[in-house]
Protein backbone atom coordinates (compact mmCIF):
# COMPACT_ATOMS: atom_id res chain seq x y z
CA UNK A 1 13.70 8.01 12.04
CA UNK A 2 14.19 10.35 8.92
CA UNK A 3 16.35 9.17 5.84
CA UNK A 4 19.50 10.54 6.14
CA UNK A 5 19.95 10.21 2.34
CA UNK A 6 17.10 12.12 1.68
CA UNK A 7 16.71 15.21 -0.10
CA UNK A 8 14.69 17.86 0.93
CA UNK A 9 12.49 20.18 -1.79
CA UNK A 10 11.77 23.23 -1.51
CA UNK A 11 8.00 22.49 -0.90
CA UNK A 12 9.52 20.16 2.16
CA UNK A 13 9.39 16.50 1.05
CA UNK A 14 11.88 14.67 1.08
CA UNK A 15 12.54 12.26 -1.85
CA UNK A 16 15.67 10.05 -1.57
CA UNK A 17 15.07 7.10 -4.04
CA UNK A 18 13.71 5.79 -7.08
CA UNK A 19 11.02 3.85 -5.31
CA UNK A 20 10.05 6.67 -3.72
CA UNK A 21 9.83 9.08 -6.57
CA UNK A 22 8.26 5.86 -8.33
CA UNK A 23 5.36 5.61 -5.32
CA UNK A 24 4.36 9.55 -6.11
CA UNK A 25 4.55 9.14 -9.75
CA UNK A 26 2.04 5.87 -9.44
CA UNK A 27 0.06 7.83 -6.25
CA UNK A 28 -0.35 11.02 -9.26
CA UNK A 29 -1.64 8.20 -11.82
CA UNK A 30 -3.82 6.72 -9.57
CA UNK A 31 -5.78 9.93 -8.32
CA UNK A 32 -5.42 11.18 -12.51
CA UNK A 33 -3.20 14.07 -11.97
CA UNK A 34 -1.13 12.30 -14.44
CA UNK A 35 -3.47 11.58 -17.16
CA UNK A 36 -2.91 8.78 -19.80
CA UNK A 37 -0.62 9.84 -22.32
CA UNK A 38 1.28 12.35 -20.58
CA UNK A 39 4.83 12.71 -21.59
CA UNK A 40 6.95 11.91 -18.54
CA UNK A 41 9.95 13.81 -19.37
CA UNK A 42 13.57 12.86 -17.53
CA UNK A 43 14.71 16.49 -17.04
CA UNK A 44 11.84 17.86 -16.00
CA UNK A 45 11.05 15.28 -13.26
CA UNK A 46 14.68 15.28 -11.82
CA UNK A 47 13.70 18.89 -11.41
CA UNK A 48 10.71 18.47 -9.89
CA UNK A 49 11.85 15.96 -7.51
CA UNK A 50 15.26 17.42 -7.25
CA UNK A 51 16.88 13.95 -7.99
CA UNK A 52 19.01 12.54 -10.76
CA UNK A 53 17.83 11.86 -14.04
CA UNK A 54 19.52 8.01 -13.57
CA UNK A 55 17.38 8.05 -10.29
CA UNK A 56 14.35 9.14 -12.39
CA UNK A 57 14.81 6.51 -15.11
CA UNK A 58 14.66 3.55 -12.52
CA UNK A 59 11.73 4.96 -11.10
CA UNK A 60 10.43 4.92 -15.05
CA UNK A 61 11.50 1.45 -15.27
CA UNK A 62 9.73 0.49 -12.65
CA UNK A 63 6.52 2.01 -13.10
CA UNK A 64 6.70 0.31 -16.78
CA UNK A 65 6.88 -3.01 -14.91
CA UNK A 66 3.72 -2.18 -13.31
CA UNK A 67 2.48 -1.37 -16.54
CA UNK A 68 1.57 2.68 -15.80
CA UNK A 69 4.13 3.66 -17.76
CA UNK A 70 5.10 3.20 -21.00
CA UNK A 71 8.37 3.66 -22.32
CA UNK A 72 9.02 4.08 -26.33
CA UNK A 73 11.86 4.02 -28.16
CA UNK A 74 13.39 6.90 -29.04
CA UNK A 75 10.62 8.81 -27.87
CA UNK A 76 10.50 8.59 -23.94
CA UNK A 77 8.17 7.78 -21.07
CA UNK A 78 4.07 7.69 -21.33
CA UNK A 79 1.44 7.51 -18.97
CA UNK A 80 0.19 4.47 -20.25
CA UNK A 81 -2.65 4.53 -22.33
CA UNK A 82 -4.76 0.60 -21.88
CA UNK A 83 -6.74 0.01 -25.44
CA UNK A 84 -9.95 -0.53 -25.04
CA UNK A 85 -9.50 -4.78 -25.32
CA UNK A 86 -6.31 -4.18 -21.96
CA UNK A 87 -9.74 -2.64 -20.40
CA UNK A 88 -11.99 -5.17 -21.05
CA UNK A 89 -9.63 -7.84 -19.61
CA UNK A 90 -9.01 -5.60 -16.77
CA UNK A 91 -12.28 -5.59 -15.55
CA UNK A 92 -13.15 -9.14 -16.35
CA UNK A 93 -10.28 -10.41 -14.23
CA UNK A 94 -11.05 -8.14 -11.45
CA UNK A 95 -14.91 -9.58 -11.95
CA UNK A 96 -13.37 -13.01 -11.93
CA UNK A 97 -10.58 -12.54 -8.78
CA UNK A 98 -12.17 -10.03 -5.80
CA UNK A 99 -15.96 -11.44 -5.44
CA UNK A 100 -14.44 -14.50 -4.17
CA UNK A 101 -11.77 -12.38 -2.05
CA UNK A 102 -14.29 -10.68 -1.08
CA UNK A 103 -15.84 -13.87 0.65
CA UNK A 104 -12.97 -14.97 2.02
CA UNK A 105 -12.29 -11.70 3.45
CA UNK A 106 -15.80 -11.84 5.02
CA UNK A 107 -14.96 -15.28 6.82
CA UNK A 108 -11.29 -13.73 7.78
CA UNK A 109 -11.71 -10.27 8.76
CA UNK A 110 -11.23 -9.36 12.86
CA UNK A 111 -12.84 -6.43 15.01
CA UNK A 112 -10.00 -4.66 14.17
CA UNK A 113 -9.72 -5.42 9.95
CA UNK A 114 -13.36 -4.16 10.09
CA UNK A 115 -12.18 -0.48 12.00
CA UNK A 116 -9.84 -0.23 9.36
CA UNK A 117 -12.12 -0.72 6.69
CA UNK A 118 -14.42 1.61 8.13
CA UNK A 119 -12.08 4.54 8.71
CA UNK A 120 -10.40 4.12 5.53
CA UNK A 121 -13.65 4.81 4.40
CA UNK A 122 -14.13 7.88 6.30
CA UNK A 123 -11.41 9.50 5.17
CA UNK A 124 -12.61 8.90 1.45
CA UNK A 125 -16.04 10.49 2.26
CA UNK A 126 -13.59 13.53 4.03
CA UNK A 127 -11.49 13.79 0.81
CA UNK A 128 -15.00 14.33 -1.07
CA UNK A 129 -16.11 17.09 1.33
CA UNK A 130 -12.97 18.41 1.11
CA UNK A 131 -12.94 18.89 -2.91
CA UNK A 132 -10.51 16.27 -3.27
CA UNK A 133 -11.87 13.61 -5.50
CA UNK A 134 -8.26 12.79 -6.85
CA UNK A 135 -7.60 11.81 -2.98
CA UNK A 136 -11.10 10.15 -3.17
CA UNK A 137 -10.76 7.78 -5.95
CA UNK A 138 -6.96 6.51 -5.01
CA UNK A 139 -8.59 5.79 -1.73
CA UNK A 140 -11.40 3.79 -3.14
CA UNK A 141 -9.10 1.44 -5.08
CA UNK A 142 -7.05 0.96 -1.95
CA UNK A 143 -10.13 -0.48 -0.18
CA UNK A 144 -10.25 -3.00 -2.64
CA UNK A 145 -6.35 -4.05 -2.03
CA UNK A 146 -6.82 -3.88 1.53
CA UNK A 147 -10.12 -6.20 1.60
CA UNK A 148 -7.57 -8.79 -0.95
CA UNK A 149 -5.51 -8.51 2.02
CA UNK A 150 -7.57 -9.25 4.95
CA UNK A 151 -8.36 -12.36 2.80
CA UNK A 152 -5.02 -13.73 3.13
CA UNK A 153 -4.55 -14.27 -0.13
CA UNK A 154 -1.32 -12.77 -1.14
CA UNK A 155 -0.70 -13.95 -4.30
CA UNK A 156 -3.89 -13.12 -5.55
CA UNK A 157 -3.93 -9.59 -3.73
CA UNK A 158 -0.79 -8.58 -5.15
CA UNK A 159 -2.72 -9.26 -8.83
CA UNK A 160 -5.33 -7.49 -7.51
CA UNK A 161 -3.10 -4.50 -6.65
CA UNK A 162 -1.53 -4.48 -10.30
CA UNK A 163 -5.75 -4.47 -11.50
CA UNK A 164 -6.61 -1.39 -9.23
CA UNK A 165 -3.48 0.61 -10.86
CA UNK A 166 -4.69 -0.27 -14.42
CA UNK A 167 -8.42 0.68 -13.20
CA UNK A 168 -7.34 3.73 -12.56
CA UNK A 169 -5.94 4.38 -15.96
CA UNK A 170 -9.24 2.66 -17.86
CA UNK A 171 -11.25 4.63 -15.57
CA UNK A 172 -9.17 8.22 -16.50
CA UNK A 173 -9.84 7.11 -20.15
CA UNK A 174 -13.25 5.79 -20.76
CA UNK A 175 -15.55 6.08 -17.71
CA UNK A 176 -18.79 8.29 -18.96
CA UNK A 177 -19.64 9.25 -15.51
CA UNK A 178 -18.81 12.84 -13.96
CA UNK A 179 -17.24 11.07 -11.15
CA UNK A 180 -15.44 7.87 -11.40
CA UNK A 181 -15.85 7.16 -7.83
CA UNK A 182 -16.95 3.77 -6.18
CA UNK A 183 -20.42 4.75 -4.44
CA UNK A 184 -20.38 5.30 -0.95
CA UNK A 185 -23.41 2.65 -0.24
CA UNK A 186 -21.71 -0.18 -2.46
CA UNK A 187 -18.42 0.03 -0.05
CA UNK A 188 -20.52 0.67 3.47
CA UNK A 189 -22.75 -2.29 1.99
CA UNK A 190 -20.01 -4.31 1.42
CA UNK A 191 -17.97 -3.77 4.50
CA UNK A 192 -20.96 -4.45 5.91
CA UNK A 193 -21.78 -7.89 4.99
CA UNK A 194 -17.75 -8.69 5.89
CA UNK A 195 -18.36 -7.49 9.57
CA UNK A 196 -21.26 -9.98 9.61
CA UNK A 197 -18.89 -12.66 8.34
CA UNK A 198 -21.89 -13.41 5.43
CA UNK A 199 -19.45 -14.66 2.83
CA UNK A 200 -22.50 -15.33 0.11
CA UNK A 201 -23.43 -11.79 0.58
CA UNK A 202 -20.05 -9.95 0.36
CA UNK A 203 -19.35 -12.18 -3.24
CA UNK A 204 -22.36 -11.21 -4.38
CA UNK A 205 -22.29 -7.72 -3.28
CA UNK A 206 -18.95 -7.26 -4.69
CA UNK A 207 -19.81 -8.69 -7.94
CA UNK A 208 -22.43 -6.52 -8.36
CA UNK A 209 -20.25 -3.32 -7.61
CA UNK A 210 -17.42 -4.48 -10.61
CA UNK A 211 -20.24 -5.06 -12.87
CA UNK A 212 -21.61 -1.26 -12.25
CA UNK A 213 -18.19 -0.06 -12.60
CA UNK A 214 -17.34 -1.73 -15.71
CA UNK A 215 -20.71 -0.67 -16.94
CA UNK A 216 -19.87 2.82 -17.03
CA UNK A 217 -17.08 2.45 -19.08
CA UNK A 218 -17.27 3.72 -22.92
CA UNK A 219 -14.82 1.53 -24.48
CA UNK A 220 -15.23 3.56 -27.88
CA UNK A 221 -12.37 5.71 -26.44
CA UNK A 222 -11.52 9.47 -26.18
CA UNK A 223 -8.39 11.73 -26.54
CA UNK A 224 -6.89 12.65 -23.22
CA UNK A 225 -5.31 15.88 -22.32
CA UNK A 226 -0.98 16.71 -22.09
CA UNK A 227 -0.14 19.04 -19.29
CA UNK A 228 2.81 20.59 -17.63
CA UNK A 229 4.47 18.40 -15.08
CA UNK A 230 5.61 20.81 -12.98
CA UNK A 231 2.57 22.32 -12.92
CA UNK A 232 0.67 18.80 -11.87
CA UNK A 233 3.29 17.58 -9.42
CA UNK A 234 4.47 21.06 -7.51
C-alpha cells in the first residue's frame, strides 16, 4: 500500500521520512556516488529530496550514528572520511567476525537461503553488464550481510552490516584496483561450499577473500573528489 505521507519528486519517488532519505543517502555512499568528503549540504538536499531541512538533519544524524557521515561543528555534514588506522581495524574485524559466519552459515543455510544467494548474485554480474558497477559493488557487500544472516547470528550480523558500510568508504578511499569489486569466483566459490554445508571450507574460503580485499588497499591515502549533489543524486 503506498505512503500516504509521502511526497512525490518530480523524477517520481516518493520520499516521506528521514529514514528514508537516510537509506538513499547511505545506498549513494555505498555504491560511491557520494564520495568521502563530500559536503552534504542541508538546503541543497531538502531540495533534492523535496523534504524539510529538519527532516534532512535527522536523516544526517542518523547516518553519523552509522558512522558515514560526519558532522562538524560549525561547518556541516561530511561523507566520512575513515583514516587509514579506522581502515585497518575495519578490515581486521571483518577478518576476525565473517569467516566464522561464514561457517555457520554453511551448516544453517536451506534450499531456499542458497537461491537467494545465488540470484543475488546474478543480479550483481547483470549490474556489471549493464555498466553499473556502483549497483555492483553495493550488491557485493550485501551478500556479505545476507550470508551474516543466514547464520543466525544477529548480533554479530548487525556489526557486520555497520563493517560493510565503512568498507565501502575505505574501499572509495584507498583501494589501488580499477574496480573495487568482490570477484565473481570468490562469491560463486563461496556460496558454493555453503550449499554443500562444508563449514571448514566456507571459513577458509572466506578468509581468504577479506585477506585479498584488504590487500588491495593503499593505506598511504589519496585526496578524494567534491561534486555537485544535485548533480549525483537527480
Amino acid at each position: 500500500m503506498d505512503d500516504p505521507n509521502a511526497i512525490t519528486l518530480p523524477s517520481g519517488r516518493a520520499l516521506s521520512t528521514s529514514a528514508t532519505v537516510a537509506s538513499a543517502l547511505s545506498r549513494a555512499i555505498h555504491e560511491h556516488r557520494l564520495s568521502p568528503g563530500t559536503k552534504l549540504g542541508e538546503d541543497e538536499l531538502a531540495e533534492v529530496y523535496g523534504v524539510s531541512r529538519t527532516i534532512i538533519r535527522t536523516a544526517l544524524q542518523s547516518l553519523a550514528h552509522a558512522k558515514l557521515v560526519e558532522i562538524q561543528r560549525n561547518r556541516g555534514a561530511f561523507v566520512s572520511q575513515p583514516t587509514p588506522q579506522e581502515a585497518q581495524e575495519v578490515f581486521e574485524a571483518r577478518e576476525l567476525l565473517e569467516p566464522r559466519t561464514a561457517r555457520s552459515a554453511a551448516l544453517n543455510a536451506t534450499v531456499q537461503d542458497i537461491a537467494f544467494l545465488k540470484a543475488h548474485i546474478a543480479e550483481e554480474h547483470a549490474a556489471m553488464a549493464e555498466g553499473d558497477p556502483g549497483l555492483a559493488l553495493y550488491l557485493s557487500g550485501q551478500l556479505h550481510v545476507h550470508i551474516a544472516r543466514i547464520a543466525n547470528q544477529n548480533t554479530i550480523a548487525n556489526f557486520i552490516e555497520i563493517l560493510i558500510a565503512r568498507s565501502s568508504l575505505v574501499v572509495a578511499l584507498y583501494s589501488r584496483r580499477e574496480s573495487a569489486l568482490c570477484e565473481s569466483h570468490a562469491h560463486g566459490e563461496l556460496i558454493n561450499a555453503i550449499e554443500s554445508k562444508d563449514g571448514n571450507a566456507a571459513e577458509a574460503l572466506m578468509r581468504s577473500h577479506l585477506v585479498d580485499l584488504h590487500s588491495a588497499l593503499d593505506l598511504r591515502g589519496k585526496p578524494s573528489a567534491g561534486a555537485s549533489l544535485k548533480e549525483i543524486l537527480s
